[in-house]
PDB file of N, CA and C in Angstrom:
ATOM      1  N   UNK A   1      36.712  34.741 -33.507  1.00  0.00           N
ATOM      2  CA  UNK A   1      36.192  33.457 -33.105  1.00  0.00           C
ATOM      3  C   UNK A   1      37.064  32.940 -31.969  1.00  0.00           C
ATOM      4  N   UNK A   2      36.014  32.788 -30.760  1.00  0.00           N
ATOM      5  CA  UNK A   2      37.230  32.087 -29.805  1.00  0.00           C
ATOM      6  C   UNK A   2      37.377  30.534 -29.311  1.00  0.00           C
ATOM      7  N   UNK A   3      38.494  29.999 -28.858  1.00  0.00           N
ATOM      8  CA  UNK A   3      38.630  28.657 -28.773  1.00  0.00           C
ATOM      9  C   UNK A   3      36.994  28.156 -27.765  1.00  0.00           C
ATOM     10  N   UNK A   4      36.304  28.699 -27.208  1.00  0.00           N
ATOM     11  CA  UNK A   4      35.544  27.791 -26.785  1.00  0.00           C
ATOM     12  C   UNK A   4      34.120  27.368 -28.008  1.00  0.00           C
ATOM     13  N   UNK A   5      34.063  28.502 -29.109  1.00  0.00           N
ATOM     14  CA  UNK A   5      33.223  28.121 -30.355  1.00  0.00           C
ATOM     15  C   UNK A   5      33.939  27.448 -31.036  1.00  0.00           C
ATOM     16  N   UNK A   6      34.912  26.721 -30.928  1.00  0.00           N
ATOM     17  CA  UNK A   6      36.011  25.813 -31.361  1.00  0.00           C
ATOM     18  C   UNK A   6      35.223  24.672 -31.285  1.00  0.00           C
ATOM     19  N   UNK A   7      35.530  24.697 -29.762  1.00  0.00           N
ATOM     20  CA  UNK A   7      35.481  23.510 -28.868  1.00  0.00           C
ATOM     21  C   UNK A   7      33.746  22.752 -28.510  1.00  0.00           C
ATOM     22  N   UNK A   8      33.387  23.450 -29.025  1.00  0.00           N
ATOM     23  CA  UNK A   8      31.598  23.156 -28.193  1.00  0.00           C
ATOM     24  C   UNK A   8      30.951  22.532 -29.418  1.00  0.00           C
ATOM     25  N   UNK A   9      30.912  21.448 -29.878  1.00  0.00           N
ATOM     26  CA  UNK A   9      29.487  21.268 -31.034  1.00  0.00           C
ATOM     27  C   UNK A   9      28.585  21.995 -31.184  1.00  0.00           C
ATOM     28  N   UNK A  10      28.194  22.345 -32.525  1.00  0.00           N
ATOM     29  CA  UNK A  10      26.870  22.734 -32.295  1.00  0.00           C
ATOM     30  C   UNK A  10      25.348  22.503 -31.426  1.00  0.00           C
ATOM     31  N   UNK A  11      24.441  23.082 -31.281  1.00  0.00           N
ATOM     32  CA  UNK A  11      23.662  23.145 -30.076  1.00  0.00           C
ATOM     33  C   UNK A  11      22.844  21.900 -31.203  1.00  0.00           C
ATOM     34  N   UNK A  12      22.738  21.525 -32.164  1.00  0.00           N
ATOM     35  CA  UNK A  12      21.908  20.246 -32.934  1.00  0.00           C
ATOM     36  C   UNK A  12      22.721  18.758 -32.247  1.00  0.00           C
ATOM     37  N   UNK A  13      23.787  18.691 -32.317  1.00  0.00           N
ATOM     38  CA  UNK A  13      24.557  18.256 -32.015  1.00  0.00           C
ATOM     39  C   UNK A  13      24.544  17.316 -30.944  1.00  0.00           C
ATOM     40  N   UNK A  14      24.677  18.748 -29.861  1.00  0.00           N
ATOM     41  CA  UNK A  14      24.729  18.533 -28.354  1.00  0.00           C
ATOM     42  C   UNK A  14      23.223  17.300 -28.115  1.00  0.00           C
ATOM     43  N   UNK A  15      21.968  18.214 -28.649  1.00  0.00           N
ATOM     44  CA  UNK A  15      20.945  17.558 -28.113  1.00  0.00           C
ATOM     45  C   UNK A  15      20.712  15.952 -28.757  1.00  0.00           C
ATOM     46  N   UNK A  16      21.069  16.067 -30.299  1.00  0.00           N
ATOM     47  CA  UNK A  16      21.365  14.169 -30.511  1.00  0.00           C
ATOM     48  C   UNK A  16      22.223  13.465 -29.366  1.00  0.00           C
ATOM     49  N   UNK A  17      23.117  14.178 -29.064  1.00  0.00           N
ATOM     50  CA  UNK A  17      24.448  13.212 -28.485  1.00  0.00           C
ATOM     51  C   UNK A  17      23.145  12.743 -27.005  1.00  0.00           C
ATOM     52  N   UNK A  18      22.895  14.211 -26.612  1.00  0.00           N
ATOM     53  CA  UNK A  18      22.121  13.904 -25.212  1.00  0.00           C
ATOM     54  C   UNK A  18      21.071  12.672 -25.235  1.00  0.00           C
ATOM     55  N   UNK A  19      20.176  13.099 -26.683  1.00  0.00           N
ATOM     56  CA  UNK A  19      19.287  11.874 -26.739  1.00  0.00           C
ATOM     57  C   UNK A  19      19.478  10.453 -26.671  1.00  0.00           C
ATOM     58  N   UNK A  20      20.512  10.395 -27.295  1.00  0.00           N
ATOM     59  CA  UNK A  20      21.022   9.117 -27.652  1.00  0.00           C
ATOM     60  C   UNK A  20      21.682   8.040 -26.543  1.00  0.00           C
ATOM     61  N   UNK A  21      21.761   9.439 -25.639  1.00  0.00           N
ATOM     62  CA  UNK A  21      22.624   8.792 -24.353  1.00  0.00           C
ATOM     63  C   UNK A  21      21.455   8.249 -23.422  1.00  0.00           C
ATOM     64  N   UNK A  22      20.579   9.533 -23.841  1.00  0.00           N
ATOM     65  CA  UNK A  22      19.301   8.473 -22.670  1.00  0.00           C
ATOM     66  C   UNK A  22      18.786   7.771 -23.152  1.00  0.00           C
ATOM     67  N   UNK A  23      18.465   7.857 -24.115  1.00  0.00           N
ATOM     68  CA  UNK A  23      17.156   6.773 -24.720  1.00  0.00           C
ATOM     69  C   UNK A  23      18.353   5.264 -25.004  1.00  0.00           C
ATOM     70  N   UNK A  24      20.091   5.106 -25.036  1.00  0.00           N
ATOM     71  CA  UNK A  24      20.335   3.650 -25.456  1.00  0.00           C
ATOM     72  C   UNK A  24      20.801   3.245 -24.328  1.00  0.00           C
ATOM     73  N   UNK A  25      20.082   3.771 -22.679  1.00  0.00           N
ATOM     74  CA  UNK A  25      20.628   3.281 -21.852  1.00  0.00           C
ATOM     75  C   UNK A  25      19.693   2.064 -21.747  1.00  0.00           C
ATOM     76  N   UNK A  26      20.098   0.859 -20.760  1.00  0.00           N
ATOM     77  CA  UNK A  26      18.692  -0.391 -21.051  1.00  0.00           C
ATOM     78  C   UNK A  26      18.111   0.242 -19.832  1.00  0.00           C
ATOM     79  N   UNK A  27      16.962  -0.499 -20.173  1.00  0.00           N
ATOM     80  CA  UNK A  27      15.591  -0.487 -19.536  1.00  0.00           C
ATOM     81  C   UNK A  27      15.492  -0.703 -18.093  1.00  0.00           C
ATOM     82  N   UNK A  28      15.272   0.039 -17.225  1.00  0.00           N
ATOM     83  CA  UNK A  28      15.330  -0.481 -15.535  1.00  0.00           C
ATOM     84  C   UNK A  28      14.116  -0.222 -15.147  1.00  0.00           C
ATOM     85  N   UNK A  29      13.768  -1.586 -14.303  1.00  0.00           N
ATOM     86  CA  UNK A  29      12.067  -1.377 -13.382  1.00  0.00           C
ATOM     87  C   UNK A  29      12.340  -0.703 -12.315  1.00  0.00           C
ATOM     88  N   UNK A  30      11.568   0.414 -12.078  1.00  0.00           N
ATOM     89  CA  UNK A  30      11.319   1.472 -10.569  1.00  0.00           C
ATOM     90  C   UNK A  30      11.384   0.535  -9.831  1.00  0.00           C
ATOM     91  N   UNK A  31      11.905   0.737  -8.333  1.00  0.00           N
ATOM     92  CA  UNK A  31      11.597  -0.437  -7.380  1.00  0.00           C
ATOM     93  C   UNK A  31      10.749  -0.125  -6.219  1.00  0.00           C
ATOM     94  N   UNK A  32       9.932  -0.566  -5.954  1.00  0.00           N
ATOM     95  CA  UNK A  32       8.790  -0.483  -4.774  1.00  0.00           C
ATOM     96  C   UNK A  32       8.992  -0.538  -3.497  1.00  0.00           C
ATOM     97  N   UNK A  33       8.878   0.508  -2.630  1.00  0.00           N
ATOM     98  CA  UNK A  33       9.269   0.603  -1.239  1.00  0.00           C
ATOM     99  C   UNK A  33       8.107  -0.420  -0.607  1.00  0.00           C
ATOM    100  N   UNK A  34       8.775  -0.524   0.240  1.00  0.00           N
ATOM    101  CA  UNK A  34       8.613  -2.202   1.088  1.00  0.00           C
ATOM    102  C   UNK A  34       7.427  -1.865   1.959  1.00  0.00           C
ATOM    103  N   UNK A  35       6.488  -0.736   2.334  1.00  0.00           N
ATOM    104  CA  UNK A  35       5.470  -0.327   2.914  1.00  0.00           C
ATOM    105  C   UNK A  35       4.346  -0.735   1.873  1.00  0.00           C
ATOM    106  N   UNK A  36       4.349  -0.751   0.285  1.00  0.00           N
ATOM    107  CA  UNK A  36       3.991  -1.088  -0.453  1.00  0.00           C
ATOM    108  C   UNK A  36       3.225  -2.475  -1.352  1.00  0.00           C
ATOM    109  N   UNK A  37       4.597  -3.309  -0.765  1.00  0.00           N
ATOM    110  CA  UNK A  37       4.812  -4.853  -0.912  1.00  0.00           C
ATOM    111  C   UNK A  37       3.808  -5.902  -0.194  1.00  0.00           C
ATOM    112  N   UNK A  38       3.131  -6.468  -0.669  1.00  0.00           N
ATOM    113  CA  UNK A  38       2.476  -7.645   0.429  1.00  0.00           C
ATOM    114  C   UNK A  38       3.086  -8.618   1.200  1.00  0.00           C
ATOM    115  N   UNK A  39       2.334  -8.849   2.011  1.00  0.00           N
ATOM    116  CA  UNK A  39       3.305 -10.294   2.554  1.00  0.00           C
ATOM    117  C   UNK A  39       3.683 -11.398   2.270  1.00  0.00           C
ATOM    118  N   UNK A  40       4.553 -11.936   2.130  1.00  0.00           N
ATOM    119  CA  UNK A  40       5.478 -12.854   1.223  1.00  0.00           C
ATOM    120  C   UNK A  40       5.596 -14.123   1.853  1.00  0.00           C
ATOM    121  N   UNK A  41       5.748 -14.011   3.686  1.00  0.00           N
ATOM    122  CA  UNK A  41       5.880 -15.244   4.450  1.00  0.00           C
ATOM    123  C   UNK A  41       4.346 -16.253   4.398  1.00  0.00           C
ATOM    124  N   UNK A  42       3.289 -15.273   4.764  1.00  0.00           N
ATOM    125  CA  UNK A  42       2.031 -16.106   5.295  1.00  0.00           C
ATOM    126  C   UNK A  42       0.683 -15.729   4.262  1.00  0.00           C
ATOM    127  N   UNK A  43       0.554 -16.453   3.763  1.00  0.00           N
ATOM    128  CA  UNK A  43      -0.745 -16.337   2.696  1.00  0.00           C
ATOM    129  C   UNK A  43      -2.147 -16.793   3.205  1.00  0.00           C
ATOM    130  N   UNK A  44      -2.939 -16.049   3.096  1.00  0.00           N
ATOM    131  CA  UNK A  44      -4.077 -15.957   3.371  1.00  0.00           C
ATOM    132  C   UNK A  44      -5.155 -16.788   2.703  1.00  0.00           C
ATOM    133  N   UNK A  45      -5.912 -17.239   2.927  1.00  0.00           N
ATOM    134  CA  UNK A  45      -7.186 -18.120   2.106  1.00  0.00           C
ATOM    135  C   UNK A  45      -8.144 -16.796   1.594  1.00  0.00           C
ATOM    136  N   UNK A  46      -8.409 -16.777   0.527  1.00  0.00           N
ATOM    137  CA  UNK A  46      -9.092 -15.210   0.801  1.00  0.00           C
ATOM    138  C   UNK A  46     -11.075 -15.990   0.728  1.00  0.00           C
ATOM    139  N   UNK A  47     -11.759 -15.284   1.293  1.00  0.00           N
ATOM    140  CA  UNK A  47     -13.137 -15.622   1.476  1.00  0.00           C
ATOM    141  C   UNK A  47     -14.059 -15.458  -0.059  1.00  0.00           C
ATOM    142  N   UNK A  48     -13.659 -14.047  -1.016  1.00  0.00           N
ATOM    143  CA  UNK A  48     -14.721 -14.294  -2.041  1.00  0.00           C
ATOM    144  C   UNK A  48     -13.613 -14.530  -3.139  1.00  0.00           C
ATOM    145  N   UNK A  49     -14.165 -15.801  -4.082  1.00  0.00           N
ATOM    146  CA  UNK A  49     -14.081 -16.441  -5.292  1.00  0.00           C
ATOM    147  C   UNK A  49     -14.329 -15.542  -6.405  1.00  0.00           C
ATOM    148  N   UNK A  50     -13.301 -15.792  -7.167  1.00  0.00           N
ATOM    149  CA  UNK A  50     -13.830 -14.807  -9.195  1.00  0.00           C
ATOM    150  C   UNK A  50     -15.044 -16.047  -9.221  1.00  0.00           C
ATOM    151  N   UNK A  51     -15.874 -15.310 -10.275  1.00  0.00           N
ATOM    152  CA  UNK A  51     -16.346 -16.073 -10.952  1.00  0.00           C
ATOM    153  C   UNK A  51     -16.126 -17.313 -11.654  1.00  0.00           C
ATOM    154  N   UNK A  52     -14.675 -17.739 -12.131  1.00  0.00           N
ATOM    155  CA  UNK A  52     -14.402 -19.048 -12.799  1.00  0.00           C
ATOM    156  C   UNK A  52     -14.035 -19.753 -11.790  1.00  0.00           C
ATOM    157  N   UNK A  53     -13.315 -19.244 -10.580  1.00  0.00           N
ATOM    158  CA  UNK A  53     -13.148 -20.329  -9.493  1.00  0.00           C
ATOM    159  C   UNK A  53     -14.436 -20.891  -8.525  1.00  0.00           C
ATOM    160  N   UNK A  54     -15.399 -20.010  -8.961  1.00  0.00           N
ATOM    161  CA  UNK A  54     -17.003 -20.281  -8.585  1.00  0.00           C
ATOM    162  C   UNK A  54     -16.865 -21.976  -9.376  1.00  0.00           C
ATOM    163  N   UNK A  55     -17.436 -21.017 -10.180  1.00  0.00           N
ATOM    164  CA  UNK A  55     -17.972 -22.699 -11.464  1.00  0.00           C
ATOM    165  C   UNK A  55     -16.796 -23.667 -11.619  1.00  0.00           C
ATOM    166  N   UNK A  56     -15.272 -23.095 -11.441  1.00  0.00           N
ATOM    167  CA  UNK A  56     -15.215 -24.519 -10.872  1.00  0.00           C
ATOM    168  C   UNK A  56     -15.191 -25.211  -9.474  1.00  0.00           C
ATOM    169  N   UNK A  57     -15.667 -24.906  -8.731  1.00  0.00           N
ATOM    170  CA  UNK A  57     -15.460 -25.374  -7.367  1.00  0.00           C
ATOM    171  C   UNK A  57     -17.225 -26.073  -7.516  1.00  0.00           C
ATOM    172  N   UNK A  58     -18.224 -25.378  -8.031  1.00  0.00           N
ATOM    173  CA  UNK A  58     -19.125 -26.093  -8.114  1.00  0.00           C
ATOM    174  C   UNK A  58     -19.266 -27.160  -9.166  1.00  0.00           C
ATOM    175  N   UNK A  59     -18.865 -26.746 -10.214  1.00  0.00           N
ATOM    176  CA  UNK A  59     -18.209 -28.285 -11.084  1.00  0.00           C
ATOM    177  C   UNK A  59     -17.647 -29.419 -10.172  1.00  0.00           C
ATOM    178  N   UNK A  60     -16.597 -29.075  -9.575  1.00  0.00           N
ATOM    179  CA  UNK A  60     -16.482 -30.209  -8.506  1.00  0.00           C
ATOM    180  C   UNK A  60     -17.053 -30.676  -7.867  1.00  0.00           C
ATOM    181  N   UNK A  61     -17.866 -30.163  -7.509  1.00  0.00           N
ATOM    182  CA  UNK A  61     -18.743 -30.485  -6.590  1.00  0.00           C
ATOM    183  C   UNK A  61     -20.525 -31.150  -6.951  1.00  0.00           C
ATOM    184  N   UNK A  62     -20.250 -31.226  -8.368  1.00  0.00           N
ATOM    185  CA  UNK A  62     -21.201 -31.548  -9.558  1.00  0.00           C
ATOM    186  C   UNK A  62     -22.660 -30.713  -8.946  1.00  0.00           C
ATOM    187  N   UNK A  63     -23.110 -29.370  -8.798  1.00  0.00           N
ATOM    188  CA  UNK A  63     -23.778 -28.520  -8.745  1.00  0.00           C
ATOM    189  C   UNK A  63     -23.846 -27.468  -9.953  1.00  0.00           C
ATOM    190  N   UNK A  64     -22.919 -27.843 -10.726  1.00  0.00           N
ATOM    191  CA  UNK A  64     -23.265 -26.850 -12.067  1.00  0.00           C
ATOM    192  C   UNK A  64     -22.313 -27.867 -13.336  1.00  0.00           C
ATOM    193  N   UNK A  65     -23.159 -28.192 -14.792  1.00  0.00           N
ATOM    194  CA  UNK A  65     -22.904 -28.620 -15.542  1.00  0.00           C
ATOM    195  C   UNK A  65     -22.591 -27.443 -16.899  1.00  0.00           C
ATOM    196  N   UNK A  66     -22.022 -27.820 -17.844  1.00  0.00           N
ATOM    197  CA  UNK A  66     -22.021 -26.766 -19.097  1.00  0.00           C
ATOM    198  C   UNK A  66     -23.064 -26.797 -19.459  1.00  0.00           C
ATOM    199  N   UNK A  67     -23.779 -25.602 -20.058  1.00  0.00           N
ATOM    200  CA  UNK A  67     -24.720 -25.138 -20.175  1.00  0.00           C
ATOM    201  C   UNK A  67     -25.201 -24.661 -19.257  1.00  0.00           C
ATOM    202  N   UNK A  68     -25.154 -24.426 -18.232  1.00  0.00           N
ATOM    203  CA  UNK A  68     -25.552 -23.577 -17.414  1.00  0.00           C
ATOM    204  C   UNK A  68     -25.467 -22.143 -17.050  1.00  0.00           C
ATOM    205  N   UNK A  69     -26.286 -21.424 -16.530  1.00  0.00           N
ATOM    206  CA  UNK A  69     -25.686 -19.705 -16.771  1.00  0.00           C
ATOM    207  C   UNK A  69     -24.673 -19.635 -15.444  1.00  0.00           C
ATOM    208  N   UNK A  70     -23.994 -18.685 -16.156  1.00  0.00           N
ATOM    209  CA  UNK A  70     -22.993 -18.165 -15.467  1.00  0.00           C
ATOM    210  C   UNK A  70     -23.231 -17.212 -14.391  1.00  0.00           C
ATOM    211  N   UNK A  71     -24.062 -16.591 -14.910  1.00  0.00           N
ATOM    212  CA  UNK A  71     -24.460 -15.369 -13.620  1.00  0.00           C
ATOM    213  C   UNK A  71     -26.011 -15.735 -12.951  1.00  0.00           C
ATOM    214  N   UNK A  72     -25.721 -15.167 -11.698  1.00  0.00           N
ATOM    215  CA  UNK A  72     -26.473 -15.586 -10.674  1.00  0.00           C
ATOM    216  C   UNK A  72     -26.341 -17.090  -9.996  1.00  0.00           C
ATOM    217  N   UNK A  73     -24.776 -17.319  -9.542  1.00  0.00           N
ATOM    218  CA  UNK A  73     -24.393 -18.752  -9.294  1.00  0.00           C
ATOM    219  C   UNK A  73     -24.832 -18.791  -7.718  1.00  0.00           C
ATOM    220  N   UNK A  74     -24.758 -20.208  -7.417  1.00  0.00           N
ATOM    221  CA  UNK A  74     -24.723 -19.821  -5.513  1.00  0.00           C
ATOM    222  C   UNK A  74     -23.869 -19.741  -5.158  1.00  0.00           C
ATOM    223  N   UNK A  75     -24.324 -18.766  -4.023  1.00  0.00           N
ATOM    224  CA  UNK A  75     -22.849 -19.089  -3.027  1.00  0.00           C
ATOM    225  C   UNK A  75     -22.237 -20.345  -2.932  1.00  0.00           C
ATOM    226  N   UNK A  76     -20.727 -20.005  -2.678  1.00  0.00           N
ATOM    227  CA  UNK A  76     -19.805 -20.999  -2.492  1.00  0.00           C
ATOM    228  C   UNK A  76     -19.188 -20.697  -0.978  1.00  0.00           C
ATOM    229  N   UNK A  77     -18.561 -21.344  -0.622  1.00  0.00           N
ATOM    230  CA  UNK A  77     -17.705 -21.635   0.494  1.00  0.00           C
ATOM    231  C   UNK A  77     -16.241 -21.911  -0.321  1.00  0.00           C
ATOM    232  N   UNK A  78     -15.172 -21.289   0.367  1.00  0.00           N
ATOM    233  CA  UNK A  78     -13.858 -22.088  -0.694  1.00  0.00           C
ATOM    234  C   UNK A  78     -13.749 -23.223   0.454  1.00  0.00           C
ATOM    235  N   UNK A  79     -12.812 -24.137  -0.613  1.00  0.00           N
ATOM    236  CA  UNK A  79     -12.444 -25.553   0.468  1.00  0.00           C
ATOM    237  C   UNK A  79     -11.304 -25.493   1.345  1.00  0.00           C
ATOM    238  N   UNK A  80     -11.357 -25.704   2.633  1.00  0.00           N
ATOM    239  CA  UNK A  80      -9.777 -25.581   2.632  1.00  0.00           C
ATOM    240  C   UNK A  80      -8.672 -25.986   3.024  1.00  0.00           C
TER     241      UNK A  80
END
């Protein structure tokens, strides 16, 4: 038997120790290259509305009450 089967844990061993080392490191978010990223300085008005910012912009505008259907609304314009 030579000193390095001494020295080496068993191969069960080795792979807990390994696991343990990666899995109790904490948690880090990937970070997103900047070609990726939107623009942050100048925000845009965007032209089409979800659906709930529909009904409410026509709620405001008292063109649609509750009870009314949801689909097939009119066009909107956003305000701006």
């Amino acid at each position: 038997m030579g000193a390095a089967a001494v020295l080496t844990p068993p191969l069960f061993l080795q792979n807990a120790r390994a696991f343990q080392r990666i899995h109790s490191t904490p948690f880090t978010v990937m970070s997103q290259h900047n070609s990726l990223q939107g623009p942050r300085g100048i925000v845009v008005k965007r032209n089409v509305l979800k659906r709930f910012e529909r009904v409410e912009l026509l709620r405001k505008r008292g063109q649609w009450k509750a009870g009314d259907r949801v689909q097939g609304l009119k066009k909107t314009t956003p305000d701006v």
